[in-house]
Every structure is written in C-alpha cells, then in structure tokens.
PDB file of N, CA and C in Angstrom:
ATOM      1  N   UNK A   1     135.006 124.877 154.413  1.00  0.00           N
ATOM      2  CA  UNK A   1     134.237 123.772 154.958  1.00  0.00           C
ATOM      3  C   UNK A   1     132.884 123.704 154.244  1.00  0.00           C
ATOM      4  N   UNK A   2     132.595 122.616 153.787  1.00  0.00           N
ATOM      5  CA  UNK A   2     131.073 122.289 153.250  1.00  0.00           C
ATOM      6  C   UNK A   2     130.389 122.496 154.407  1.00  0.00           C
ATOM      7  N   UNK A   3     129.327 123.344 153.211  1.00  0.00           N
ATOM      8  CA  UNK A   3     127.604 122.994 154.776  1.00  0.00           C
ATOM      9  C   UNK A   3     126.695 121.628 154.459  1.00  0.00           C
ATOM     10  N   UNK A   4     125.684 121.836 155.448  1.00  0.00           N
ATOM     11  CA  UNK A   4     125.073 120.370 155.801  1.00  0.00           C
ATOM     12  C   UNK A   4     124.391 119.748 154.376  1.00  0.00           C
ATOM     13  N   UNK A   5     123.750 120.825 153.622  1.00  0.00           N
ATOM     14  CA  UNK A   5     123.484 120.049 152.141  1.00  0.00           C
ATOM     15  C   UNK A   5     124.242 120.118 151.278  1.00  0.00           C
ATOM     16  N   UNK A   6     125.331 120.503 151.382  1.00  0.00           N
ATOM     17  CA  UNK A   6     126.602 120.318 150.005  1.00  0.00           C
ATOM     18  C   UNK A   6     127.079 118.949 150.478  1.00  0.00           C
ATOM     19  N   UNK A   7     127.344 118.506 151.902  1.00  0.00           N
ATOM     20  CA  UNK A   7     127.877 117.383 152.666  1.00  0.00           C
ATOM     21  C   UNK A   7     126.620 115.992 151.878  1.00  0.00           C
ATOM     22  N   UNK A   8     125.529 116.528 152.602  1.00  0.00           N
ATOM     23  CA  UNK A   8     124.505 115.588 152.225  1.00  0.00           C
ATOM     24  C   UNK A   8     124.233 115.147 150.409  1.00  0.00           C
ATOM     25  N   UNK A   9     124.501 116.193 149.667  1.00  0.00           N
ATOM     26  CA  UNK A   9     124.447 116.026 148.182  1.00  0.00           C
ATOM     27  C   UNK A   9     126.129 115.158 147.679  1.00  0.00           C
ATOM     28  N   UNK A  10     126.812 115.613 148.294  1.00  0.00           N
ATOM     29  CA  UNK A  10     127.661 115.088 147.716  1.00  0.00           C
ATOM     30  C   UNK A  10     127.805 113.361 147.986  1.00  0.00           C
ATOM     31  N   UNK A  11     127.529 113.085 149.634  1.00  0.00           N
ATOM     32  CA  UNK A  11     127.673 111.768 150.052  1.00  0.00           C
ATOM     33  C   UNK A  11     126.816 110.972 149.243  1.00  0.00           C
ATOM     34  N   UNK A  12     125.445 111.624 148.919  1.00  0.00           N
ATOM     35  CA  UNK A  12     124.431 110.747 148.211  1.00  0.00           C
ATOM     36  C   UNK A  12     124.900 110.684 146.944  1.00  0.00           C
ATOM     37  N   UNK A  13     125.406 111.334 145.931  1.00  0.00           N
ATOM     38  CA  UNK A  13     126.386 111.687 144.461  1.00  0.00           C
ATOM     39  C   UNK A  13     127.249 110.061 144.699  1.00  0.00           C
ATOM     40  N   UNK A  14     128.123 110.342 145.860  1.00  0.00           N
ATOM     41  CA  UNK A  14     128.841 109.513 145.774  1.00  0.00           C
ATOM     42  C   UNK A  14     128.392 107.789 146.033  1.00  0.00           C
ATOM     43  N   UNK A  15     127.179 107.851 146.798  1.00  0.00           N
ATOM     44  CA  UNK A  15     126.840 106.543 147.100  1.00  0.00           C
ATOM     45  C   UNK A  15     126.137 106.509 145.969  1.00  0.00           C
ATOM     46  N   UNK A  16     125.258 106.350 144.898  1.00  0.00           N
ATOM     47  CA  UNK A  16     124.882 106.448 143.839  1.00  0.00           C
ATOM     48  C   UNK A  16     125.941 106.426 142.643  1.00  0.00           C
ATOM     49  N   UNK A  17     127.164 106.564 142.440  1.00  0.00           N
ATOM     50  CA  UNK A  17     128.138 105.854 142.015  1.00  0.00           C
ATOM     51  C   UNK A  17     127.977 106.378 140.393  1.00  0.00           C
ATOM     52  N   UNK A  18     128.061 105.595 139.712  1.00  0.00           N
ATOM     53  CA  UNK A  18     127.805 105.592 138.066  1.00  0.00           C
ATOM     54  C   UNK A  18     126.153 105.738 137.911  1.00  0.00           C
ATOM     55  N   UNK A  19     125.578 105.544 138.534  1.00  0.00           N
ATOM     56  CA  UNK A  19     124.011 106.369 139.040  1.00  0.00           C
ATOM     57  C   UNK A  19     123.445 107.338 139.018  1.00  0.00           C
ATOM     58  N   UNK A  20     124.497 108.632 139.402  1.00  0.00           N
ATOM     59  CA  UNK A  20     124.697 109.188 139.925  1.00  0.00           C
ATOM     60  C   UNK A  20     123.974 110.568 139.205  1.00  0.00           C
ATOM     61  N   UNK A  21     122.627 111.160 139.107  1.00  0.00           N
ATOM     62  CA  UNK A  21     122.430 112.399 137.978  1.00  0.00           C
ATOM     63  C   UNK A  21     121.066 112.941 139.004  1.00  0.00           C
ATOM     64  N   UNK A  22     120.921 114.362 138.638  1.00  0.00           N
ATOM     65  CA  UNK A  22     120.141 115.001 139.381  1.00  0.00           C
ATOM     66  C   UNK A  22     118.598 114.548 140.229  1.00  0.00           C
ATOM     67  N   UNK A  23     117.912 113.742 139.471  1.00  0.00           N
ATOM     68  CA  UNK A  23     116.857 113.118 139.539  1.00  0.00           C
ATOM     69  C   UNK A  23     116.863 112.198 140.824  1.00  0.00           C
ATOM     70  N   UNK A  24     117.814 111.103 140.600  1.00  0.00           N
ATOM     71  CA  UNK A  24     118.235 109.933 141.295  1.00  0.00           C
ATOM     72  C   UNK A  24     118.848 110.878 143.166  1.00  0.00           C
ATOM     73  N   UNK A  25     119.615 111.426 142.389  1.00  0.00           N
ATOM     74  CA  UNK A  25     120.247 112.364 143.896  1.00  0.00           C
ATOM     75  C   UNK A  25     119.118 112.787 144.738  1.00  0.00           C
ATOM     76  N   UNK A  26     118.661 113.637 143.792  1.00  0.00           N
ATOM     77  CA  UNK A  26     117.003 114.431 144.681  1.00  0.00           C
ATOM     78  C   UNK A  26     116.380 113.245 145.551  1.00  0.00           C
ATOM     79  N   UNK A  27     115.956 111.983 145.066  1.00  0.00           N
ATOM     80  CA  UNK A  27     115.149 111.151 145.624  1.00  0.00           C
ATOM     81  C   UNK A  27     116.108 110.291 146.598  1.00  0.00           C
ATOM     82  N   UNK A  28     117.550 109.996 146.603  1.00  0.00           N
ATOM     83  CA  UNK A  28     118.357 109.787 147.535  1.00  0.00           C
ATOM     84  C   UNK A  28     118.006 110.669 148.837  1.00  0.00           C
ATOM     85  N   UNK A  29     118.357 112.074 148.672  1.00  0.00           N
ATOM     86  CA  UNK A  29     118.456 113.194 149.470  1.00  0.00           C
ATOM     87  C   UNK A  29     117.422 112.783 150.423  1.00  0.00           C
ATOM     88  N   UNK A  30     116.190 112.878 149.502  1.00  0.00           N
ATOM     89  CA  UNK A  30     114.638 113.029 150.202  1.00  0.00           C
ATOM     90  C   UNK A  30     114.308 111.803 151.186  1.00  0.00           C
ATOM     91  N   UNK A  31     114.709 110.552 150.652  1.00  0.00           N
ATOM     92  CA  UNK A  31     114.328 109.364 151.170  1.00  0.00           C
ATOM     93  C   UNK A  31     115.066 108.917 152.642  1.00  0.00           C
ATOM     94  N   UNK A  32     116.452 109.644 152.787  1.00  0.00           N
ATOM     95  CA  UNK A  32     117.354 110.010 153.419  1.00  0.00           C
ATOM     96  C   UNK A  32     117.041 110.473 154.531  1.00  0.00           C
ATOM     97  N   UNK A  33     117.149 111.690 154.100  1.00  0.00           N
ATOM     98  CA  UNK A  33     116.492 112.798 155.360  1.00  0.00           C
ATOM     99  C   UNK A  33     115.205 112.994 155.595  1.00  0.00           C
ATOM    100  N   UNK A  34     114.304 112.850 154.679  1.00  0.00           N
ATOM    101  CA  UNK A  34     112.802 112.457 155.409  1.00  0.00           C
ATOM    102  C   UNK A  34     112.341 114.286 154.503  1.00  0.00           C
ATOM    103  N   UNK A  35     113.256 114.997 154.150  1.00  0.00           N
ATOM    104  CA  UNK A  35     112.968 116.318 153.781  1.00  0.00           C
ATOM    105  C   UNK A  35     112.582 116.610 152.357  1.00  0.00           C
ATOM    106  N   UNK A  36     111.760 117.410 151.702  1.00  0.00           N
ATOM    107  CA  UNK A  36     112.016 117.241 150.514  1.00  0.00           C
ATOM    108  C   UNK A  36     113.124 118.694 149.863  1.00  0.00           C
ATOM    109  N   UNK A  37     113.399 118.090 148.651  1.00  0.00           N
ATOM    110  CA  UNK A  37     114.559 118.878 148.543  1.00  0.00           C
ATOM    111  C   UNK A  37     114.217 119.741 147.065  1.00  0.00           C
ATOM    112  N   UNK A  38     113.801 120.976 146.664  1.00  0.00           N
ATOM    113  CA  UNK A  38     113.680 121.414 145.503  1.00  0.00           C
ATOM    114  C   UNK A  38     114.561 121.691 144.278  1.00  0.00           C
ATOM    115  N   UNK A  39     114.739 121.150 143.171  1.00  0.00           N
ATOM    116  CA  UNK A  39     115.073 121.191 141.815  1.00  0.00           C
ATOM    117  C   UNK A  39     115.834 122.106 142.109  1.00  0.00           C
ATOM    118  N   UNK A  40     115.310 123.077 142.425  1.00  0.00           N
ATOM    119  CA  UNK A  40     116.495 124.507 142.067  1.00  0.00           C
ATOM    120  C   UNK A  40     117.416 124.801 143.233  1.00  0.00           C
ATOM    121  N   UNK A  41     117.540 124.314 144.207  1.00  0.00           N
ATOM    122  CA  UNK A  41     118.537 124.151 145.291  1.00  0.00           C
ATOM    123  C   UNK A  41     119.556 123.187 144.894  1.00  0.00           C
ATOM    124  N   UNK A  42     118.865 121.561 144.412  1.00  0.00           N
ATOM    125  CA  UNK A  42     119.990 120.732 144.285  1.00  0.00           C
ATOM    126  C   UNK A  42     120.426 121.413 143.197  1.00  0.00           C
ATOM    127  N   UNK A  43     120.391 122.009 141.752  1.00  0.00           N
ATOM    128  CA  UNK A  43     121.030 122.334 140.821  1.00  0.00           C
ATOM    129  C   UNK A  43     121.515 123.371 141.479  1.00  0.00           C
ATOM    130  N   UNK A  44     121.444 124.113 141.960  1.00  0.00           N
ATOM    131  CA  UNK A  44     121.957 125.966 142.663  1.00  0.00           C
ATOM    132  C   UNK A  44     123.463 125.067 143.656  1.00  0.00           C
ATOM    133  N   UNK A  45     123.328 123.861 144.073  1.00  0.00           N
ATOM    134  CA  UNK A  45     124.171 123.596 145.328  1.00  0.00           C
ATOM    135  C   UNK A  45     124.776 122.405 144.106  1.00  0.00           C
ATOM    136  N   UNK A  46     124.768 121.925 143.659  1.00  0.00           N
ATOM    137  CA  UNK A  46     125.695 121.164 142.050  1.00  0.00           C
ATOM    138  C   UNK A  46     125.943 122.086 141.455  1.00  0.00           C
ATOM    139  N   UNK A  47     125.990 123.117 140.771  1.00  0.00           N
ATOM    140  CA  UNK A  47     126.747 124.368 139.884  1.00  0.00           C
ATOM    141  C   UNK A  47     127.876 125.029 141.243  1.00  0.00           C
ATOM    142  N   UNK A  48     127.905 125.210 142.452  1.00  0.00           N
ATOM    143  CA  UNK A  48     128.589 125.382 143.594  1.00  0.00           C
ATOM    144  C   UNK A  48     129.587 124.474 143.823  1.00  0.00           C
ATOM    145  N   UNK A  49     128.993 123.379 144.094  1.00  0.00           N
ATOM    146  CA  UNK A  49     130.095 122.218 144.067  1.00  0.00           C
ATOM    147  C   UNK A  49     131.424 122.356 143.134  1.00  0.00           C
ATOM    148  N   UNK A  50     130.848 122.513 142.270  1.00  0.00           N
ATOM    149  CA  UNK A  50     131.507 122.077 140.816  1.00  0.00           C
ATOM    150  C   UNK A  50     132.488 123.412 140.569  1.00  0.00           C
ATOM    151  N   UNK A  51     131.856 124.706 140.601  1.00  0.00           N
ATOM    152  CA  UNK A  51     132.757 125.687 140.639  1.00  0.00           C
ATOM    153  C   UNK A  51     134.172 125.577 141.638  1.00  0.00           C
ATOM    154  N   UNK A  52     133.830 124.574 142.825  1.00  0.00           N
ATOM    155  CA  UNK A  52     134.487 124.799 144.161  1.00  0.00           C
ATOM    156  C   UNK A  52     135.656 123.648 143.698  1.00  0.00           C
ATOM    157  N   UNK A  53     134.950 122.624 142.273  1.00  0.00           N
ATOM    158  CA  UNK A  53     136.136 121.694 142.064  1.00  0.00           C
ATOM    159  C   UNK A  53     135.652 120.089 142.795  1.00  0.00           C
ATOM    160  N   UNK A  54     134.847 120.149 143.354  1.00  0.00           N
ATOM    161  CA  UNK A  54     134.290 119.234 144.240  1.00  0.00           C
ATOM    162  C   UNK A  54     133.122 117.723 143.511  1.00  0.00           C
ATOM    163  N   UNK A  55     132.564 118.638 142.927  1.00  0.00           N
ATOM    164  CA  UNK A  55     132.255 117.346 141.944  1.00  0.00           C
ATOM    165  C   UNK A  55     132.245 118.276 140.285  1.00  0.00           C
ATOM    166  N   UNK A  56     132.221 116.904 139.496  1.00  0.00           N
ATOM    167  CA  UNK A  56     132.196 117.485 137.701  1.00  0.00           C
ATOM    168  C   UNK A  56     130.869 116.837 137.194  1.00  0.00           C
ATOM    169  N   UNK A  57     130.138 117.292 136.209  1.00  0.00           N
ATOM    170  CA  UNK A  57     129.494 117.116 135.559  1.00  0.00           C
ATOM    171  C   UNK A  57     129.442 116.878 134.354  1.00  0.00           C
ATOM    172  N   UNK A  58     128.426 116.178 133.789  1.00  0.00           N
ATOM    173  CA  UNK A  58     128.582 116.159 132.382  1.00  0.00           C
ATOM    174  C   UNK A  58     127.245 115.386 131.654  1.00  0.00           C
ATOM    175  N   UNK A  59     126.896 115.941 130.524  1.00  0.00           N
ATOM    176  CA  UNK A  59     125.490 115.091 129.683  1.00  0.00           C
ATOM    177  C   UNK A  59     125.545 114.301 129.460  1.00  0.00           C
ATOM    178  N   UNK A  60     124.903 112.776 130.253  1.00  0.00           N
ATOM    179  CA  UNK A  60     124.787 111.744 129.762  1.00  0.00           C
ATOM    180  C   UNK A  60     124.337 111.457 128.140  1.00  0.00           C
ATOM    181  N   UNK A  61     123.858 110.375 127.691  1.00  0.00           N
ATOM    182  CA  UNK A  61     122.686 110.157 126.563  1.00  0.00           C
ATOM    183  C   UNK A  61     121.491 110.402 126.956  1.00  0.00           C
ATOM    184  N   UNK A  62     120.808 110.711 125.757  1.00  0.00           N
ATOM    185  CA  UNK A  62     119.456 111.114 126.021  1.00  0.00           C
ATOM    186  C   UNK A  62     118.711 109.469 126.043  1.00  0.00           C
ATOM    187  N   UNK A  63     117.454 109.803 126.856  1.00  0.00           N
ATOM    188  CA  UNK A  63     117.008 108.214 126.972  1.00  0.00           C
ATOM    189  C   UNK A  63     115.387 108.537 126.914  1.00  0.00           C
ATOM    190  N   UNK A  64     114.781 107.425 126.606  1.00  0.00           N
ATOM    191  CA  UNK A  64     113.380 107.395 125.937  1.00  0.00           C
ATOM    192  C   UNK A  64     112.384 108.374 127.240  1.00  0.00           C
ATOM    193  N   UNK A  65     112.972 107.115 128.120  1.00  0.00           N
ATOM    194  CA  UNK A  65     112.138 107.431 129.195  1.00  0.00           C
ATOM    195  C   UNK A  65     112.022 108.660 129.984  1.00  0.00           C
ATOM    196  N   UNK A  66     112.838 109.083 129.148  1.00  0.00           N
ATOM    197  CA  UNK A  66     112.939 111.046 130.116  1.00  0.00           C
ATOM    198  C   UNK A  66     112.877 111.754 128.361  1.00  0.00           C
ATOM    199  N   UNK A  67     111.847 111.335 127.732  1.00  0.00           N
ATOM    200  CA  UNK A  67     111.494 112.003 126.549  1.00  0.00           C
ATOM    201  C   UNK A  67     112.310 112.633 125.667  1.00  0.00           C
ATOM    202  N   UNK A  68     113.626 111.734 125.599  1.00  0.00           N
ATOM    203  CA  UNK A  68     114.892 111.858 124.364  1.00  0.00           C
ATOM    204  C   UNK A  68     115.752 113.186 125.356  1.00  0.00           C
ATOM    205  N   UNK A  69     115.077 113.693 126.790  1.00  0.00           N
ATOM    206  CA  UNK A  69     115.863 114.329 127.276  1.00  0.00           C
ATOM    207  C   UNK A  69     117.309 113.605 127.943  1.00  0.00           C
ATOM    208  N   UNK A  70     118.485 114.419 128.060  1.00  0.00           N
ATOM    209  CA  UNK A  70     119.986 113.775 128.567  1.00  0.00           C
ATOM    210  C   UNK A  70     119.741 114.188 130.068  1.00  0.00           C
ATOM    211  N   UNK A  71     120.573 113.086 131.103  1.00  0.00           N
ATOM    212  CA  UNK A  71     120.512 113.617 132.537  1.00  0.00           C
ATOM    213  C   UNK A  71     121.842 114.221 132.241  1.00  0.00           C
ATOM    214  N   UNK A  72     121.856 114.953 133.777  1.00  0.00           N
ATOM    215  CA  UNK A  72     122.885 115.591 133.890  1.00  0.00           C
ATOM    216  C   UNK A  72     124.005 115.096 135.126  1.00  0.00           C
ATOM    217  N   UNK A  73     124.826 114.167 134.644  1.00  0.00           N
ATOM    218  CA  UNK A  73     125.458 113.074 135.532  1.00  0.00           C
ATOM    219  C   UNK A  73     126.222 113.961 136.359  1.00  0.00           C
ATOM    220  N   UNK A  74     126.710 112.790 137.663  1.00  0.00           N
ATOM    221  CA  UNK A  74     127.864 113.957 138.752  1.00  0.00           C
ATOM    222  C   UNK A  74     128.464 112.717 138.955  1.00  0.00           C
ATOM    223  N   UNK A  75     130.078 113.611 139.289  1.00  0.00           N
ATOM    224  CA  UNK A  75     131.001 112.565 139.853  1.00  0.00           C
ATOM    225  C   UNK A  75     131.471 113.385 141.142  1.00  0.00           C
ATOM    226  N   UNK A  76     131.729 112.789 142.199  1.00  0.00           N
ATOM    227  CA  UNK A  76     132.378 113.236 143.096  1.00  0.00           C
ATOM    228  C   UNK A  76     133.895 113.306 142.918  1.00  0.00           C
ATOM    229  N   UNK A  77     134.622 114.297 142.720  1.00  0.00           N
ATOM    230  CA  UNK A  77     136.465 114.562 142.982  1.00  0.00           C
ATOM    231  C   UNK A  77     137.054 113.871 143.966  1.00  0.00           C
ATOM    232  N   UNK A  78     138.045 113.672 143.868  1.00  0.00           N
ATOM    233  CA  UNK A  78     139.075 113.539 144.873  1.00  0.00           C
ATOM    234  C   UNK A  78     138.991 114.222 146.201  1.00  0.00           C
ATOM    235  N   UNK A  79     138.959 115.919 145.482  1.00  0.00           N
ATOM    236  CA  UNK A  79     138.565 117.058 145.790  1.00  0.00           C
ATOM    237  C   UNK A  79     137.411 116.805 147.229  1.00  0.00           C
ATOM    238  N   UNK A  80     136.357 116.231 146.736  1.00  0.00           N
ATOM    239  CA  UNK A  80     135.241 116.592 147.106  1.00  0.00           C
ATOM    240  C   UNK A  80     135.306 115.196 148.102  1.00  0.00           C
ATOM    241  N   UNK A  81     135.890 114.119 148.329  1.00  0.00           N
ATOM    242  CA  UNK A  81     135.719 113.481 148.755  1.00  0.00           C
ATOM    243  C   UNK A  81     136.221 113.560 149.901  1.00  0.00           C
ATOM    244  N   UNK A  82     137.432 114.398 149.641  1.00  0.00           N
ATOM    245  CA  UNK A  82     138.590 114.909 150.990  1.00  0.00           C
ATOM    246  C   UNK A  82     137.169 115.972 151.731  1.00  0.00           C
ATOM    247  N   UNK A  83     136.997 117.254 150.872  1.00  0.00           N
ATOM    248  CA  UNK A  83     135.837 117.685 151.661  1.00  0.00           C
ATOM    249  C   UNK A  83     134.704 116.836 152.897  1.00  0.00           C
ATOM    250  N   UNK A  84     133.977 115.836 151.932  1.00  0.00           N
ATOM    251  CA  UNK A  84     133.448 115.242 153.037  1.00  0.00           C
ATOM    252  C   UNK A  84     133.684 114.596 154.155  1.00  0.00           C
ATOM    253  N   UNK A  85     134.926 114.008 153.999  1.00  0.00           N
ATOM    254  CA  UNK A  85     135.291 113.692 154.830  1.00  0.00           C
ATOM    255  C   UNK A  85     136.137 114.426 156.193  1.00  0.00           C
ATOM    256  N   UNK A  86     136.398 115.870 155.570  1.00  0.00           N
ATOM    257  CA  UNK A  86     136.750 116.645 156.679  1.00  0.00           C
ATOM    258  C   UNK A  86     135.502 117.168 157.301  1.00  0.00           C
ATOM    259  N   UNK A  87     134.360 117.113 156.803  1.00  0.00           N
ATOM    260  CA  UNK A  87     132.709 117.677 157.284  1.00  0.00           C
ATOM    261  C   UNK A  87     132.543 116.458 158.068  1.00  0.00           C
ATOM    262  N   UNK A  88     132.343 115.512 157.775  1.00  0.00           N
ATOM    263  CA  UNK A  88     131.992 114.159 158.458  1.00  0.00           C
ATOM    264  C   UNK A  88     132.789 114.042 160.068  1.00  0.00           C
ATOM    265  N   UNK A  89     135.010 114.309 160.149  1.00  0.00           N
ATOM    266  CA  UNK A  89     135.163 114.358 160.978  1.00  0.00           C
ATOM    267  C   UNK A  89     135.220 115.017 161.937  1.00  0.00           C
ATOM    268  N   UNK A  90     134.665 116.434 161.239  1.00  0.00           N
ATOM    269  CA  UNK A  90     134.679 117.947 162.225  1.00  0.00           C
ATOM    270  C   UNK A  90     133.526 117.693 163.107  1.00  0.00           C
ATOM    271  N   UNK A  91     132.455 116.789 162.616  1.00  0.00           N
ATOM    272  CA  UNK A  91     130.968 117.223 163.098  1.00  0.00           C
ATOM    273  C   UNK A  91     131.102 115.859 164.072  1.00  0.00           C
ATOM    274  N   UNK A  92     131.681 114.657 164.021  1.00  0.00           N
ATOM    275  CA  UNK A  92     132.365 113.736 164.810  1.00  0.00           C
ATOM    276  C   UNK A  92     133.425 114.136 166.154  1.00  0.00           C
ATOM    277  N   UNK A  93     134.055 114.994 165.531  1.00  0.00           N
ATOM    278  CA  UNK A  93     134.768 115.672 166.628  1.00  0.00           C
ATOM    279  C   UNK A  93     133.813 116.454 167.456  1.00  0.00           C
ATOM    280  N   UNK A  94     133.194 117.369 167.239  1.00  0.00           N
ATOM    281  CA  UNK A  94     132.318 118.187 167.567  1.00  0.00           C
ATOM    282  C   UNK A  94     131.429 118.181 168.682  1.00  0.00           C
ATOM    283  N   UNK A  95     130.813 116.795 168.017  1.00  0.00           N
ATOM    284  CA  UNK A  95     130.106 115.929 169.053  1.00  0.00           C
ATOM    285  C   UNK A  95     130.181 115.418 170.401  1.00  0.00           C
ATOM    286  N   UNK A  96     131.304 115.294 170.123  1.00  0.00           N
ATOM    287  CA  UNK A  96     131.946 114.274 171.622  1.00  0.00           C
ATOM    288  C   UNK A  96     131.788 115.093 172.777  1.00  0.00           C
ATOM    289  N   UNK A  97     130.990 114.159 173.745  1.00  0.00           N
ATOM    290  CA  UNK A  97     130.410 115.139 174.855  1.00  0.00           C
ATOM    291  C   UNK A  97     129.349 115.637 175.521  1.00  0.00           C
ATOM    292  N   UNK A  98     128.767 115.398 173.871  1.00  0.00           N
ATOM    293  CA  UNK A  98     127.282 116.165 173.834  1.00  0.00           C
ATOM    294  C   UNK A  98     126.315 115.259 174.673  1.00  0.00           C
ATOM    295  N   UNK A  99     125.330 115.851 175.164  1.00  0.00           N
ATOM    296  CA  UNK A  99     124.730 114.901 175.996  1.00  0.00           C
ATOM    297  C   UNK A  99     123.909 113.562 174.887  1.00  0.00           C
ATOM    298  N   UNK A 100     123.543 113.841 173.813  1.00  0.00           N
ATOM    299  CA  UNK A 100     122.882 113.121 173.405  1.00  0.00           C
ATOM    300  C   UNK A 100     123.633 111.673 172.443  1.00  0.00           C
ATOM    301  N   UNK A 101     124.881 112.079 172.836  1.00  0.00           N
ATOM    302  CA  UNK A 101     126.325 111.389 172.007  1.00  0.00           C
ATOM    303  C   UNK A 101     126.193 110.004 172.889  1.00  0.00           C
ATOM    304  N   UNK A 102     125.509 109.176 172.883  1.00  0.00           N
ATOM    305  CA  UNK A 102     125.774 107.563 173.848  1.00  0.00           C
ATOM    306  C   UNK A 102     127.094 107.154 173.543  1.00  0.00           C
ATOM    307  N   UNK A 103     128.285 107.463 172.810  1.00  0.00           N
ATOM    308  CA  UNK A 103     129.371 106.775 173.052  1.00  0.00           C
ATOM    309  C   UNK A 103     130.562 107.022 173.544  1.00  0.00           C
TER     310      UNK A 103
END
C-alpha cells in the first residue's frame, strides 16, 4: 500500500500529465496541501516509486530557462495508477462512519 506522500506525488505526476517533472510536481504538491515539500524527499519518494514500478522516468531536453539544464520527467504506470487508486479507496472505505464524514 502507498503512504500519504507517494499517494499525493503520484496523483499530482499524474494530473500534470505531459507536464509532469520534478519542479512542476513540488509546486503542485505545495499549492495543494498548503505544505511545503523539500527537493530531497520528492526525489528520495520518485527514485521509490520507480524502483516499486509505479512511475518511470526519464531526461527531458535541456531548456534555456533552467540554464541548458534537462528536467527530469515522470510518468505514472499502469502500475501506479492501480496503486492510487487502491490508496484513494481504502482511505474512502475507511472513512465511513467517522464522525467528521457528512455523507
């Protein structure tokens, strides 16, 4: 089972689409949850992912505006999509009941 920021990195990966590279994610994450999220966690929790099969990576082109540096793009798997979505309905299931659950 994914935890709450492999869940949260990946959903934002995936809503970000062809978008989708470390930079852009971080400021998804942050804008998101209101939290900020450090460089070396999202890369520490993307090298995890990816070992687990869950998302792939790979070097974009290098571009002016990030000083001839390449991002480092993500795709969400098949894999990884089934993941979230078993995190999404466990914590849905989970819920039901709870006092603060209005439905």
């Amino acid at each position: 089972m994914l935890g709450e920021f492999e869940y949260v990195l990946i959903t934002a990966a995936a809503g970000l689409g062809d978008k989708a590279y470390g930079a852009a994610i971080r400021e998804e994450i942050e804008s998101s949850t209101g939290r900020k999220c450090s460089i070396g966690a999202l890369y520490t929790t993307i090298d995890r992912l990816e070992t687990k099969g869950l998302v792939k990576t790979w070097m974009g082109e290098a571009t002016a505006q990030r000083g001839g540096r390449s991002k480092r793009m993500v795709r969400v798997t098949p894999k990884g999509v089934q993941a979230a979505k078993n995190f999404y309905d466990t914590v849905i299931q989970v819920s039901r009941g709870a006092s603060w659950v209005t439905n």
